[in-house]
Protein backbone atom coordinates (compact mmCIF):
# COMPACT_ATOMS: atom_id res chain seq x y z
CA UNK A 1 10.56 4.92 0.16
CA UNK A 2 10.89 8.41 0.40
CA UNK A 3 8.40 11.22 -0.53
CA UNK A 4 8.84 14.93 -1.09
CA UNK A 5 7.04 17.40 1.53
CA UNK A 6 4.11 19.25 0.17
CA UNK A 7 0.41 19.67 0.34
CA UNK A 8 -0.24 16.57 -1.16
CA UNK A 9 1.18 13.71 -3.26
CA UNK A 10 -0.17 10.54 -4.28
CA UNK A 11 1.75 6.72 -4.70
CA UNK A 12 0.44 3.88 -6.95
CA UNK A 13 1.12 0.77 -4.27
CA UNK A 14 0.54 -2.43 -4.98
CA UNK A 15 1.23 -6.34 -3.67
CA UNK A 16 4.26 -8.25 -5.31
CA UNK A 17 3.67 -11.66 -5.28
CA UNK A 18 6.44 -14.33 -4.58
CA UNK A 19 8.32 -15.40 -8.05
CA UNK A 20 6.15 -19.15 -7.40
CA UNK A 21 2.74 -17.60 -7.63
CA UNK A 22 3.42 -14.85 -10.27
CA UNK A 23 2.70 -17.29 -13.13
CA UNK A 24 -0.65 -18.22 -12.20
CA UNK A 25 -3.28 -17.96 -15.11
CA UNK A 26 -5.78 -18.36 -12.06
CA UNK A 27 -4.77 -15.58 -9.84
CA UNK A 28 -7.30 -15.67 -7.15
CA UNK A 29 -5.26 -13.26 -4.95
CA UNK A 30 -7.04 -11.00 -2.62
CA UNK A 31 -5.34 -8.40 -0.30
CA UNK A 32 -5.81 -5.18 2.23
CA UNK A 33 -3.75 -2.59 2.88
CA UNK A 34 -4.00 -0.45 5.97
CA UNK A 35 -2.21 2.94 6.01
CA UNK A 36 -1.59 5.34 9.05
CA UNK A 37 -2.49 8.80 9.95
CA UNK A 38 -1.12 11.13 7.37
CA UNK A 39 -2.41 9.27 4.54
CA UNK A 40 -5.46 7.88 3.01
CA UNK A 41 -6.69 5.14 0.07
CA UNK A 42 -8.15 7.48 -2.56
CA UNK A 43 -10.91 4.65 -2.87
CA UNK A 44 -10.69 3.33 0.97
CA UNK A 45 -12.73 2.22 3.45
CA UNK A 46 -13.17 2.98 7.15
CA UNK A 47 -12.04 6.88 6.69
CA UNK A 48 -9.37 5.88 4.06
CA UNK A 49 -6.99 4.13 6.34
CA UNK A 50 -8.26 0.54 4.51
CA UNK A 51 -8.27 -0.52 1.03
CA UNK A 52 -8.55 -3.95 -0.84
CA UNK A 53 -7.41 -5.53 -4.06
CA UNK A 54 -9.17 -8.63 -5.68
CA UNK A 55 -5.48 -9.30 -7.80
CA UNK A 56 -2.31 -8.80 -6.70
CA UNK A 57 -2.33 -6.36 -10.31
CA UNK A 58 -4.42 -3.56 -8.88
CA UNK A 59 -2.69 -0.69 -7.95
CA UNK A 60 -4.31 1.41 -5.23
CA UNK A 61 -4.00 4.70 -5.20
CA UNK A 62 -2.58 5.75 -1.75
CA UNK A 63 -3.13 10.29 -1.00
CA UNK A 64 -0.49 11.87 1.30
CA UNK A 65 -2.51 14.62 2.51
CA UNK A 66 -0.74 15.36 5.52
CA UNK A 67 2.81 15.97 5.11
CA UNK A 68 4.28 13.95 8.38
CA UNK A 69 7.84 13.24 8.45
CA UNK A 70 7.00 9.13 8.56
CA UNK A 71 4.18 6.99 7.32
CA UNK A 72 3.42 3.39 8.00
CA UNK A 73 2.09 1.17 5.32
CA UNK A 74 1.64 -2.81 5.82
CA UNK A 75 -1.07 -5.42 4.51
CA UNK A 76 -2.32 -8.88 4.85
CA UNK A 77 -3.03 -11.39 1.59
CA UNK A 78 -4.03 -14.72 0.54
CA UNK A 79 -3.83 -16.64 -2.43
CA UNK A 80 -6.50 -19.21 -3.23
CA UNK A 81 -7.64 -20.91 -0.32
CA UNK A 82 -4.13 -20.66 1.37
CA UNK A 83 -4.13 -19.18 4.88
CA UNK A 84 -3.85 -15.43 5.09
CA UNK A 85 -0.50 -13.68 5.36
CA UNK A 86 1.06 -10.26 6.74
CA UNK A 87 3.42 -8.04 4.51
CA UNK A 88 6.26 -6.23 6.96
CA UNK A 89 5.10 -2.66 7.79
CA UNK A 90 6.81 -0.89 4.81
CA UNK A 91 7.66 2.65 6.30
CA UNK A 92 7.11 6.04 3.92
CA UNK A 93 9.46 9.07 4.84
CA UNK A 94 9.37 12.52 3.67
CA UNK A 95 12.29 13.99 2.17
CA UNK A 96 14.55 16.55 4.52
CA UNK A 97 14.61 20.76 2.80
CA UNK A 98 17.50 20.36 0.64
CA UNK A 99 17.46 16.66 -0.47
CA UNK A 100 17.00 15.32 -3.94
């Protein structure tokens, strides 16, 4: 994903779930996301770097307050009483002057 360069902008993130759990009237998902400097969970923990979801619907609200050229997002989630598992670190990068 890229992001435009200014004093601040702010991303709705959320988990998608694999197509075999998206139909589950039961969704007992739970997840955390974990951001790096740069950016910070409008309703996070642990200075904003941390911030959790009890369904893989809720969209967190994620503040880039300090434009850095690159930003590092990744998670971890479980579903049920499966065992927990990591997302890939998804990586955030500000546009270049003169991009669209």
């Amino acid at each position: 994903y890229r992001f435009r360069k200014s004093n601040s902008s702010e991303l709705q993130v959320r988990l998608v779930l694999p197509e075999s759990l998206k139909n589950d009237p039961f969704d007992t998902t739970m997840f955390v996301l974990e951001t790096t400097q740069g950016a910070k969970f409008v309703r996070g923990t642990c200075e904003g770097r941390r911030a959790f979801g009890m369904e893989a619907s809720n969209q967190l609200k994620l503040s880039i307050e300090d434009p850095l050229d690159t930003i590092f997002l990744w998670g971890a989630w479980a579903h049920g009483y499966e065992p927990v598992k990591l997302t890939a670190k998804f990586q955030l990068s500000s546009l270049q002057e003169g991009e669209l």
